[in-house]
Protein backbone atom coordinates (compact mmCIF):
# COMPACT_ATOMS: atom_id res chain seq x y z
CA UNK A 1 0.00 0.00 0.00
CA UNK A 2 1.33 3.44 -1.42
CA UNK A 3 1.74 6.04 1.36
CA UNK A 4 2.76 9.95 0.63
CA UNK A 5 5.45 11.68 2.18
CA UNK A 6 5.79 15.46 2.07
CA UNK A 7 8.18 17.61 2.41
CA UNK A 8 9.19 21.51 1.29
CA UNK A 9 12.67 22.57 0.22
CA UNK A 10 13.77 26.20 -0.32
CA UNK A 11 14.78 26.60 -3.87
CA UNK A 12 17.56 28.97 -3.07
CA UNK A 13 20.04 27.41 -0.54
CA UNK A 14 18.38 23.66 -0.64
CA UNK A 15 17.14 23.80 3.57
CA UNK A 16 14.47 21.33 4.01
CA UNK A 17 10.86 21.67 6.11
CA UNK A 18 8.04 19.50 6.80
CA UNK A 19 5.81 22.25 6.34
CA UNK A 20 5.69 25.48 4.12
CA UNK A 21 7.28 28.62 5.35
CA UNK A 22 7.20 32.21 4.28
CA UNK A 23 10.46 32.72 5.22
CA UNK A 24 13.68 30.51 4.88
CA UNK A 25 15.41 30.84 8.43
CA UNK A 26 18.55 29.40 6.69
CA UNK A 27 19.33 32.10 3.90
CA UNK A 28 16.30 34.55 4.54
CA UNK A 29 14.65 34.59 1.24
CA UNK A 30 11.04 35.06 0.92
CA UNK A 31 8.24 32.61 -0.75
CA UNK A 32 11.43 30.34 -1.59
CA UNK A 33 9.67 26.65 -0.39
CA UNK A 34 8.18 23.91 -2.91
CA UNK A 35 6.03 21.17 -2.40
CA UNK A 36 7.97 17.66 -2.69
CA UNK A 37 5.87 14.55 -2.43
CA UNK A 38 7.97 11.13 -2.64
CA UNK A 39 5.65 8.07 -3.28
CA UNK A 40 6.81 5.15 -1.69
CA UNK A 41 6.05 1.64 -0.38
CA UNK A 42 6.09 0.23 2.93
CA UNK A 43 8.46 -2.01 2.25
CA UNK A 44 10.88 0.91 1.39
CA UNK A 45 10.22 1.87 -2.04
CA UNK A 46 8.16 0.69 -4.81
CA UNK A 47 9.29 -2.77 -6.63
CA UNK A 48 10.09 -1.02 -10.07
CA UNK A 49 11.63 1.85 -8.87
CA UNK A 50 13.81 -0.69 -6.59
CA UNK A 51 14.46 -3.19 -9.60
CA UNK A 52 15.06 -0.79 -12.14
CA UNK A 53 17.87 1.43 -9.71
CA UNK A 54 19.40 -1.79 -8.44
CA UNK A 55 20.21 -2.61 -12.04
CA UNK A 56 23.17 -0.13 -12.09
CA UNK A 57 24.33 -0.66 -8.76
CA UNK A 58 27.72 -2.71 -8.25
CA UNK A 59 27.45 -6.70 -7.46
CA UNK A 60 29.50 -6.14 -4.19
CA UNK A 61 28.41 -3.39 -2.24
CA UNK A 62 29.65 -4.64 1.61
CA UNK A 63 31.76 -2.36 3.63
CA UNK A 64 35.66 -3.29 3.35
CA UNK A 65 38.28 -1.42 4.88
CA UNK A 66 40.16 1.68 3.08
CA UNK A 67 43.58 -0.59 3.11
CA UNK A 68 41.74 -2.69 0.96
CA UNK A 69 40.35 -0.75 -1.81
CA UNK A 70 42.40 -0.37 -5.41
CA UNK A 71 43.12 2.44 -6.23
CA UNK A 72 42.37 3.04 -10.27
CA UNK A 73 44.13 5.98 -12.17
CA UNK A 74 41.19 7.34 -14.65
CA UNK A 75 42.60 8.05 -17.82
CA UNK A 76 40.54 11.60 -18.88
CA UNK A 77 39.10 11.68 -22.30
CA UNK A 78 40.00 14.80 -23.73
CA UNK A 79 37.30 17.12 -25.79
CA UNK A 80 39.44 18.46 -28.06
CA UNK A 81 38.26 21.50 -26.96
CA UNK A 82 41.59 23.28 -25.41
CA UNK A 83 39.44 26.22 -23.33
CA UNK A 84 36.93 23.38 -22.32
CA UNK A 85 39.00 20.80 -21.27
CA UNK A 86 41.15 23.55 -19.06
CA UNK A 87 38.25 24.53 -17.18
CA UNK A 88 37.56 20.04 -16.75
CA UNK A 89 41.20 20.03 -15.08
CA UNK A 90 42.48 18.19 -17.95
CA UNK A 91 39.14 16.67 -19.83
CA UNK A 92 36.47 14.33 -19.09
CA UNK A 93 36.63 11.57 -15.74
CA UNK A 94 34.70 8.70 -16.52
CA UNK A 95 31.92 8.30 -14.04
CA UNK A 96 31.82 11.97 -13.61
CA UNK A 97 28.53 13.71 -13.36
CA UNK A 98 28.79 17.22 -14.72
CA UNK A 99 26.58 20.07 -14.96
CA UNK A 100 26.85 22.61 -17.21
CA UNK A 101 24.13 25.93 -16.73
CA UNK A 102 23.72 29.04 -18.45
CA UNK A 103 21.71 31.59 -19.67
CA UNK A 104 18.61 30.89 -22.63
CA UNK A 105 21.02 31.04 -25.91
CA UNK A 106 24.56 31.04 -24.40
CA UNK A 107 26.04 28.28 -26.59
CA UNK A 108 25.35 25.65 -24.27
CA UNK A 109 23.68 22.83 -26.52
CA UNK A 110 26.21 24.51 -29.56
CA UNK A 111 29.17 23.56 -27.06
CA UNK A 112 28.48 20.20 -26.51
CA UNK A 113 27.22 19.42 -30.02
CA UNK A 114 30.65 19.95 -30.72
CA UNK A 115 32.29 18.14 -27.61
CA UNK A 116 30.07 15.21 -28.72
CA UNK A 117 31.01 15.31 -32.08
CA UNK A 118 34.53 15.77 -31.44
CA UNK A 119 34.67 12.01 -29.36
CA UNK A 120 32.31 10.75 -31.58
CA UNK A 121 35.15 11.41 -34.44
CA UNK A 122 38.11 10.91 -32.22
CA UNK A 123 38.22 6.89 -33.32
CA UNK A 124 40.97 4.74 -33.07
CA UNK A 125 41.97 1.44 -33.93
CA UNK A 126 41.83 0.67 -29.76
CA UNK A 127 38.55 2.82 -29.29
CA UNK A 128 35.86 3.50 -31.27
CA UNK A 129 33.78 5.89 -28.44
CA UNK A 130 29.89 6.43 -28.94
CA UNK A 131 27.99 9.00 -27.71
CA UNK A 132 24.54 9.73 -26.79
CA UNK A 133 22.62 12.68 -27.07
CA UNK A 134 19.78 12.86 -25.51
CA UNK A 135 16.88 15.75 -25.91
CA UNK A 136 13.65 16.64 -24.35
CA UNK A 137 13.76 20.02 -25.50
CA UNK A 138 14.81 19.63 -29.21
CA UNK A 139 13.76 17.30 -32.20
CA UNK A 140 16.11 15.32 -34.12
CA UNK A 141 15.85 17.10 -36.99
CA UNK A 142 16.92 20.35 -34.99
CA UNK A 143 19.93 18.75 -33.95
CA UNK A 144 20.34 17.14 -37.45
CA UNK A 145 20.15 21.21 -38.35
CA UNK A 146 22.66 22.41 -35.76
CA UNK A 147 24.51 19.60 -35.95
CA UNK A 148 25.33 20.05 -39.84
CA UNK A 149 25.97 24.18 -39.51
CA UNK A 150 28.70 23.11 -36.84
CA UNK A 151 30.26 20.44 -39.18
CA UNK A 152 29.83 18.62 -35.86
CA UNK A 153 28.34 15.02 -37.55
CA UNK A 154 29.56 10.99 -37.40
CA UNK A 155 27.89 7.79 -37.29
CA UNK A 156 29.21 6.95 -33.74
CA UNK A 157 26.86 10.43 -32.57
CA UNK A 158 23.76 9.01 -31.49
CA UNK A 159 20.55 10.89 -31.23
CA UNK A 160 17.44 10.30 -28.98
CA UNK A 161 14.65 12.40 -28.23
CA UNK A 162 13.09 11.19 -24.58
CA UNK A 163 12.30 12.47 -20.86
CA UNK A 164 11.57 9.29 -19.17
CA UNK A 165 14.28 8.85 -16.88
CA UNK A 166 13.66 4.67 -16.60
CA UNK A 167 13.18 4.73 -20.67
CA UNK A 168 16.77 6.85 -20.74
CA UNK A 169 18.19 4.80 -18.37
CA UNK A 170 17.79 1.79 -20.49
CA UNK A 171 18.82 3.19 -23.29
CA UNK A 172 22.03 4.20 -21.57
CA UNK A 173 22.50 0.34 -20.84
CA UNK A 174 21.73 -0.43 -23.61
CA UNK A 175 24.54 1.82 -25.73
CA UNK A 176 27.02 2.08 -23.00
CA UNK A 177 28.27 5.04 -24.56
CA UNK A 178 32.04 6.75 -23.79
CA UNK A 179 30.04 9.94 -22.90
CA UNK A 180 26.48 10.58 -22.07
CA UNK A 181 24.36 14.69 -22.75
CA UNK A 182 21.26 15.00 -21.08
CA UNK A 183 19.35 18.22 -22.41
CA UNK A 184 17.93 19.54 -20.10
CA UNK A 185 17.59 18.36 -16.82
CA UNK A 186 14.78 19.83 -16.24
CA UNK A 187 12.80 18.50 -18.91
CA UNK A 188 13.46 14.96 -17.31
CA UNK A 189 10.44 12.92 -15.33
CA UNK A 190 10.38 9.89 -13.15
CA UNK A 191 6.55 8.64 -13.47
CA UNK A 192 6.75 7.04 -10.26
CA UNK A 193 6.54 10.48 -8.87
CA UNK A 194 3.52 12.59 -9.40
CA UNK A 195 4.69 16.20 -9.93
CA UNK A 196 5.45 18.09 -13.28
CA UNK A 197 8.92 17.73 -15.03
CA UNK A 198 11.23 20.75 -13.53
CA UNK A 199 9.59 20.10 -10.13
CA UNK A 200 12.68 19.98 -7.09
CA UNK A 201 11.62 16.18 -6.34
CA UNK A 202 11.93 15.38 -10.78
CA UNK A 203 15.19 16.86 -10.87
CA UNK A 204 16.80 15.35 -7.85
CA UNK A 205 15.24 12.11 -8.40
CA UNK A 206 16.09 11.76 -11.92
CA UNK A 207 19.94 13.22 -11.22
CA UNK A 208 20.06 10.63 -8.25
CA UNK A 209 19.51 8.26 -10.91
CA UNK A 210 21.94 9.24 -13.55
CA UNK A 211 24.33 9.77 -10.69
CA UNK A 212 23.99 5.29 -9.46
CA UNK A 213 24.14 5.16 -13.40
CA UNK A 214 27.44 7.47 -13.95
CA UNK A 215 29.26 5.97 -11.11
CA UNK A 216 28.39 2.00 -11.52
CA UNK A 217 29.66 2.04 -14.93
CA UNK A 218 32.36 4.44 -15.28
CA UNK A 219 30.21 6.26 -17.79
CA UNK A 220 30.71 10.53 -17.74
CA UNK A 221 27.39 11.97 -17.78
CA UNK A 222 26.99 15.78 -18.83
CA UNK A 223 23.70 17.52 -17.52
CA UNK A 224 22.44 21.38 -19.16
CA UNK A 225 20.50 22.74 -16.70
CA UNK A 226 18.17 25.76 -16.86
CA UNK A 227 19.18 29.29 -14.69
CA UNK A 228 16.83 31.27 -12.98
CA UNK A 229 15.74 35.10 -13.73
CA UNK A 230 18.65 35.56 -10.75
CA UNK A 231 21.35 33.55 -12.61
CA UNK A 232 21.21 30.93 -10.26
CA UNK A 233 20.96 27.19 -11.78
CA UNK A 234 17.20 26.16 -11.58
CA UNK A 235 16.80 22.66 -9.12
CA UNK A 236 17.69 24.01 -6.36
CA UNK A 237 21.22 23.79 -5.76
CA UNK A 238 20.80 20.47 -4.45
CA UNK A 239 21.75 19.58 -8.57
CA UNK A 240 25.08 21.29 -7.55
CA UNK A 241 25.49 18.96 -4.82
CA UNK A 242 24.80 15.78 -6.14
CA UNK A 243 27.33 16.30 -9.20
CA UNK A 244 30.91 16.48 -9.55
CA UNK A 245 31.58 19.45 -11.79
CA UNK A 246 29.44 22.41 -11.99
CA UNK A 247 30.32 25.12 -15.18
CA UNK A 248 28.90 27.98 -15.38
CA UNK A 249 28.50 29.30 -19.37
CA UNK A 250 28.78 33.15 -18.60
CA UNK A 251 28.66 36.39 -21.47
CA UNK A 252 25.76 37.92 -23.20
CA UNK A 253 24.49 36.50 -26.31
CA UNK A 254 23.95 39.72 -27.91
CA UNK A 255 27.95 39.90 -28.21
CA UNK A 256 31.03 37.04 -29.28
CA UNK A 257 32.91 35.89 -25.96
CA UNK A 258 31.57 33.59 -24.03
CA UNK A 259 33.25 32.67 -20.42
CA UNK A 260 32.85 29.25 -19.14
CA UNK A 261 34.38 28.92 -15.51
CA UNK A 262 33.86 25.76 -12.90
CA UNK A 263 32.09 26.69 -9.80
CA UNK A 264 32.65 23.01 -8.09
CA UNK A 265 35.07 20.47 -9.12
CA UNK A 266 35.88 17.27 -7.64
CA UNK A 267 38.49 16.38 -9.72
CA UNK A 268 40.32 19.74 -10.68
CA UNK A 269 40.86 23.42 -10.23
CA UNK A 270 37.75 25.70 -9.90
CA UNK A 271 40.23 28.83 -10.64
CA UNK A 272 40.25 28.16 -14.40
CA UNK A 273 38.80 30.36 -17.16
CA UNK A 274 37.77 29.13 -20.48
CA UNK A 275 37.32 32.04 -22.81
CA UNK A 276 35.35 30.98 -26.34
CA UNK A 277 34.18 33.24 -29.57
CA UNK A 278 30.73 32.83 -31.18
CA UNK A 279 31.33 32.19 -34.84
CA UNK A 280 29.17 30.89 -37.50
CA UNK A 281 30.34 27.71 -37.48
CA UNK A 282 30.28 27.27 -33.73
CA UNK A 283 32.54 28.32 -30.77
CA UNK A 284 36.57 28.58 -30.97
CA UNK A 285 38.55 28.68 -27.96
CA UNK A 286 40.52 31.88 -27.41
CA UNK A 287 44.01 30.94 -27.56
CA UNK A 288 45.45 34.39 -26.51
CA UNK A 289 42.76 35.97 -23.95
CA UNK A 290 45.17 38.87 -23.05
CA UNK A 291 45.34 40.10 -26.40
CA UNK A 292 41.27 39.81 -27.37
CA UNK A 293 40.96 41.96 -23.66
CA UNK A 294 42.83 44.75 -24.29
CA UNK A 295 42.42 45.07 -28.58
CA UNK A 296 39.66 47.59 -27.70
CA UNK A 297 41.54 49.69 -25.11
CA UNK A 298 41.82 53.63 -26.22
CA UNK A 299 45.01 55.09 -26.49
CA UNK A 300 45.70 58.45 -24.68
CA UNK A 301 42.43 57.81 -22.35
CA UNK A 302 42.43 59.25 -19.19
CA UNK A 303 41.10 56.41 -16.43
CA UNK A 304 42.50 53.16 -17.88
CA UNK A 305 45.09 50.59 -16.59
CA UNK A 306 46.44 47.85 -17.55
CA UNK A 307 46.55 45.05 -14.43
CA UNK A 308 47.95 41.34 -14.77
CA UNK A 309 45.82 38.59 -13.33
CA UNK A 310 46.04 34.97 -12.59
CA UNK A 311 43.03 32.54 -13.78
CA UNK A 312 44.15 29.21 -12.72
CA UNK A 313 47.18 28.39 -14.42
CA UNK A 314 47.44 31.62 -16.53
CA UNK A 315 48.02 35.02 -16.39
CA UNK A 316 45.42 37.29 -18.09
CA UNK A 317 46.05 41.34 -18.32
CA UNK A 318 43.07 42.97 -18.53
CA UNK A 319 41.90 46.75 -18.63
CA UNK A 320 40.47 48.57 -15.31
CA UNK A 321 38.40 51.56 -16.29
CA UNK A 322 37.13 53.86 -14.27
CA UNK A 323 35.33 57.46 -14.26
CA UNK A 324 35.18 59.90 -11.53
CA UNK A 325 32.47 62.87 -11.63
CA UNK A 326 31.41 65.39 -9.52
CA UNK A 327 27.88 64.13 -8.01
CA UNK A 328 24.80 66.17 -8.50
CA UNK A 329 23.40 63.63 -5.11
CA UNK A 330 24.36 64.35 -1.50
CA UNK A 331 25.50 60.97 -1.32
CA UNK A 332 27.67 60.06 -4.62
CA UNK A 333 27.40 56.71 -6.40
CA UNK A 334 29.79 53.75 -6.10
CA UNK A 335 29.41 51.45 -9.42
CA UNK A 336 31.41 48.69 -9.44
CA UNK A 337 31.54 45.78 -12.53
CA UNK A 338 33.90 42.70 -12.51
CA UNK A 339 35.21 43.40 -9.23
CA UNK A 340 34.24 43.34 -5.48
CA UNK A 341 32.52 46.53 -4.54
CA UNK A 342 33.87 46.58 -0.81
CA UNK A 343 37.35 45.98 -2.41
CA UNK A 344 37.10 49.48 -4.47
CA UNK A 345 35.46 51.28 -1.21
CA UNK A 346 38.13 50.97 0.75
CA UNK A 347 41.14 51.92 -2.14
CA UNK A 348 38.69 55.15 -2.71
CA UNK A 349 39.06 55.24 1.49
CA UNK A 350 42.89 54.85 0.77
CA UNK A 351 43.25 57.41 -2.06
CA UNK A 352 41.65 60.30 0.18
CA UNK A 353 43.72 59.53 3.43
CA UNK A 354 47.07 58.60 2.14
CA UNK A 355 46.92 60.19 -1.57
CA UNK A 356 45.26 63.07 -0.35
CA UNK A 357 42.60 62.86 -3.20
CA UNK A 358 38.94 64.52 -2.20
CA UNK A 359 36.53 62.13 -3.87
CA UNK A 360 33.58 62.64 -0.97
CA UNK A 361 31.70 64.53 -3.59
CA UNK A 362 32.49 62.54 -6.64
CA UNK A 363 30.35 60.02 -8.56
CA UNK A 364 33.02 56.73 -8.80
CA UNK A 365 32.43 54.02 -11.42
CA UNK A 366 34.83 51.26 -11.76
CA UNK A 367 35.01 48.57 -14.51
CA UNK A 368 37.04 45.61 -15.96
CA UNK A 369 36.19 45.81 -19.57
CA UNK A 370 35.77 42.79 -21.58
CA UNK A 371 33.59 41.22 -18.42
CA UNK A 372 36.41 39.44 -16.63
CA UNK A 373 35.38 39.06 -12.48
CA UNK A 374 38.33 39.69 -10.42
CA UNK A 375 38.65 38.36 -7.31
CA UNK A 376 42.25 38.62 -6.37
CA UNK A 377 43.89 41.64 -4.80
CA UNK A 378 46.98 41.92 -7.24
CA UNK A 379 44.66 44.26 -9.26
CA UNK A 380 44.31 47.11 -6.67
CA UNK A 381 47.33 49.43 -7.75
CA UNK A 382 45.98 49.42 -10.92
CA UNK A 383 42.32 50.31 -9.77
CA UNK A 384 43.68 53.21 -7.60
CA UNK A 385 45.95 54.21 -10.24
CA UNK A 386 43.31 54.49 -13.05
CA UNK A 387 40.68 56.57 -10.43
CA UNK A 388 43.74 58.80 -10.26
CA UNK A 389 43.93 58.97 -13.91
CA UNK A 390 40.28 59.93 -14.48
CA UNK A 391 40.25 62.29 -11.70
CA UNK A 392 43.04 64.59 -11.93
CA UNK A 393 42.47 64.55 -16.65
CA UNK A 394 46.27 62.68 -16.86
CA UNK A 395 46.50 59.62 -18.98
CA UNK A 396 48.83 56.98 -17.06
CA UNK A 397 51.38 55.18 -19.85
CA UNK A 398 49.78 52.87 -22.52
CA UNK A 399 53.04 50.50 -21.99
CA UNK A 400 53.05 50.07 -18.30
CA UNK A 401 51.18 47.34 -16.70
CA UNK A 402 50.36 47.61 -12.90
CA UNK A 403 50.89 44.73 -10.21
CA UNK A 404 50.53 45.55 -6.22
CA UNK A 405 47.89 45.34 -3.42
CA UNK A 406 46.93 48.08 -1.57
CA UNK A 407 47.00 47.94 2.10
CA UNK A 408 45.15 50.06 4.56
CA UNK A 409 48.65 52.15 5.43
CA UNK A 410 48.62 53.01 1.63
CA UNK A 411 51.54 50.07 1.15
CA UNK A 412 51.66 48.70 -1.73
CA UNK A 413 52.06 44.29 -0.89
CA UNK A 414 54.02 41.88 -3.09
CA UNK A 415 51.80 39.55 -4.98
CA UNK A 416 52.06 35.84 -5.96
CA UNK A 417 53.92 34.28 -9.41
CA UNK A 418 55.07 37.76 -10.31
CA UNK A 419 56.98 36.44 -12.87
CA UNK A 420 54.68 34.91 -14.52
CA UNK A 421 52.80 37.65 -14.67
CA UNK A 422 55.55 39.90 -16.14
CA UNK A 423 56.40 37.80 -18.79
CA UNK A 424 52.85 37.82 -19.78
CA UNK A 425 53.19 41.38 -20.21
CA UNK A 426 55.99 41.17 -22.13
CA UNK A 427 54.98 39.20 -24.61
CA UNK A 428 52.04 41.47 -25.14
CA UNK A 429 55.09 44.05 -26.00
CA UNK A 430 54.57 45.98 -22.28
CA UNK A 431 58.13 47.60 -22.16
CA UNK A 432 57.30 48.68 -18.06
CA UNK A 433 56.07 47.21 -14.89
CA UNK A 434 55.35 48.83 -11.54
CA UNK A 435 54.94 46.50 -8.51
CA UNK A 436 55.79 46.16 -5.35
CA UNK A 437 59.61 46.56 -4.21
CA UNK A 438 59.15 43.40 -1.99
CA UNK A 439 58.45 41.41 -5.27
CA UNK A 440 62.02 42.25 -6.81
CA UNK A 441 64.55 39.97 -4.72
CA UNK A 442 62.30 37.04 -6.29
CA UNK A 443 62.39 37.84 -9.61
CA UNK A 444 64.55 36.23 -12.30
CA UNK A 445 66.90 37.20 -15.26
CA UNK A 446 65.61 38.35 -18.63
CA UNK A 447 61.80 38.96 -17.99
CA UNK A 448 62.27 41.25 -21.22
CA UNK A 449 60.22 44.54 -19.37
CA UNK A 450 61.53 46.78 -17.01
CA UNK A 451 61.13 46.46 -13.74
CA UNK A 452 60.21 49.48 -11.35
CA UNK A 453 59.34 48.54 -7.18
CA UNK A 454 57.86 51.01 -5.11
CA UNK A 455 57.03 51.04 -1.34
CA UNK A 456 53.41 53.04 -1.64
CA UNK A 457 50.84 54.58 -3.98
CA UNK A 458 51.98 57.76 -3.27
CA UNK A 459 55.38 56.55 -4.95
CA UNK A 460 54.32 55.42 -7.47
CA UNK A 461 52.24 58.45 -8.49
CA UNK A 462 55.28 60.20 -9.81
CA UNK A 463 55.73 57.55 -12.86
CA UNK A 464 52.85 58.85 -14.41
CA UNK A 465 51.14 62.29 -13.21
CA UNK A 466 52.45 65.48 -12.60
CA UNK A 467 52.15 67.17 -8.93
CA UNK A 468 48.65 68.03 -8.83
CA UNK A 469 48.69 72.53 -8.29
């Protein structure tokens, strides 16, 4: 005899209720609870939902010690996809469950069209991989259509068009392919619950599944999954929790660059960035990100600076903008794009009590153009630098690149792989570079840029602007 249990989860941090609550007391957020109803049997679940999960579940499943257990190196299957494979730590695990979300029109499905295609055509003599495609949102002739625009086509790319989580899950068995695309997630139903496809209870319980499916036999599984109006992915985030990867597809459509970066990753870095262009016949990795950032950076313009960061393994220079105007509003506006607000609020508190700089009355917008998000501090002498700029008319020098954090004292604080950073510049053809003085003893020979340390912002002020009357 079937028996309901009920339950209410907040969409936006996952905390669970047995009843419905205006309020989440865990994150705060209002009218955030859904209904989830489980069905189940006494006898602990229903006989085909038990059969049918139990199918993918290893033969062996006692308890041995740790001393025991083999440990397996898992070769990665690359994409052949440099930017994507980055941002995977090296390419694909098998048994990994990753999710992928984004906004409507990103480049999602175009991306992994082409990933697919890509193994799909990657056959040797040893392996001939498969993979399966599966839709609930597109027909096969719209992938047939995509697929043939992208050049992304072979007869090891398998299509199917299906939401039925047990029906997929057979069909999975059934292939065995070398990689597995579910699109979307959301679309996805397990008709042994009774709620609508999308619904928190569907998309755990049908990710649960894939998940015992993924992991039992060594099969990657890739997951799109719908965002919210907030830019959240849709679930709640208990999707983000049950998989191993999560990617987030950033940029706006309306424009080329794309930005795909890992927010979770159980089997890499999360500090890579994977930078792609929109082209007609699909997306190409950006081989030299530095150089796309700054192509559109105005020469002889007052409130721009040129900063070096590191994105995982690489350094990027980008372009800090900012503007500074006199505010018509008794209390001015702080904008801040691409960086952390609080961080610029307290170099603005810096510039007025160490620099000297009255900017209580000014209007402060501050942005790193070709949306980059920085979170590291190694930007802030460049940030300060560039307010400067704006505010006092003086254009700082188009071949210097920046490198320091600002302390509270006005100090300006070495920063990490220095080096690295520098020689990024110089390849760029930077022919200066101002950083901290504690950053010299640790530099090396022949970094083809010269090298200028300074103690404090104040010091280095004289590089670049005259002595303000």
């Amino acid at each position: 005899m079937a028996r309901f249990q009920t339950r209410y989860i907040c969409q936006t941090c996952a905390y669970e209720s047995p009843k419905w609550l205006g309020k989440c007391p865990e994150c705060e957020a209002w009218d955030s609870f859904v209904e989830e109803v489980n069905l189940k049997e006494k006898g602990g679940g229903s006989a085909k939902e038990v059969g049918k999960s139990r199918s993918f579940l290893p033969s062996n499943s006692a308890p041995v010690p740790i001393t025991e257990v083999t440990a397996i190196a898992k070769t990665r299957r690359s994409t052949l996809i440099k930017e994507f494979d980055r941002v995977l730590g090296g390419g694909i695990v098998p048994g990994g469950l990753i999710l992928v979300g984004g906004d409507p029109g990103i480049g999602k499905s175009t991306l992994l069209t082409q990933v697919a295609a890509n193994i799909a055509n990657s056959t040797t003599p040893d392996d001939t991989p498969t993979v399966l495609y599966i839709s609930g949102e597109e027909s096969a002739e719209q992938i047939k259509l995509r697929s043939g625009r992208l050049g992304a086509e072979s007869a090891n790319f398998l299509i199917s068009v299906e939401t039925e989580i047990h029906v997929i899950l057979q069909q999975l068995d059934a292939v065995r392919p070398a990689l597995a695309i579910i699109d979307s997630i959301q679309t996805m139903f397990d008709s042994d619950l009774d709620s609508a496809p999308g619904n928190v209870s569907q998309v755990r319980t049908c990710a649960a599944h894939l998940t015992r499916f993924a992991k039992s036999l060594n099969i990657p599984v890739v997951l799109i999954g719908h965002v919210t109006k907030e830019g959240s992915l849709a679930g709640p985030r208990v999707l983000e929790h049950i998989v191993d990867t999560v990617l987030n597809f950033e940029g706006d459509q309306h424009h080329a660059y794309r930005l795909l970066r890992a927010a979770k990753n159980r089997f890499g870095s999360t500090d890579e960035l994977g930078i792609f262009e929109m082209h007609e016949n699909g997306l190409i990795g950006v081989d030299n990100p530095s150089a796309v950032l700054l192509s559109e950076r105005l020469e002889g313009g007052t409130g721009s600076a040129v900063a070096s960061t590191i994105e995982g393994s690489r350094a990027l220079l980008v372009e800090i903008q900012a503007l500074v105007s006199r505010s018509p509003l008794a209390s001015p506006r702080r904008s801040v794009t691409g960086m952390e607000p609080n961080r610029v609020n307290m170099i603005l508190a810096v510039l007025e009590k160490r620099v000297g700089l009255k900017l209580a009355e000014q209007d402060v917008f501050v942005n790193v153009a070709g949306g980059i998000r920085i979170l590291e501090p190694a930007t802030d002498l460049a940030t300060a630098l560039a307010i400067i700029s704006n505010f006092r008319e003086q254009p700082i020098d188009a071949s210097t690149v920046l490198l320091g954090e600002i302390g509270l004292a006005g100090e300006v604080r070495a920063v990490s792989q220095a080096e690295k950073r520098l020689r990024e510049a110089a390849r760029l053809g930077f022919r200066r570079a101002i950083l901290s003085k504690h950053n010299l003893p640790k530099l090396g020979s022949n970094l083809g840029i010269e090298v200028i340390g300074v103690e404090a912002v104040s010091e280095s002020l004289r590089y670049f602007f005259k002595p303000s009357a």
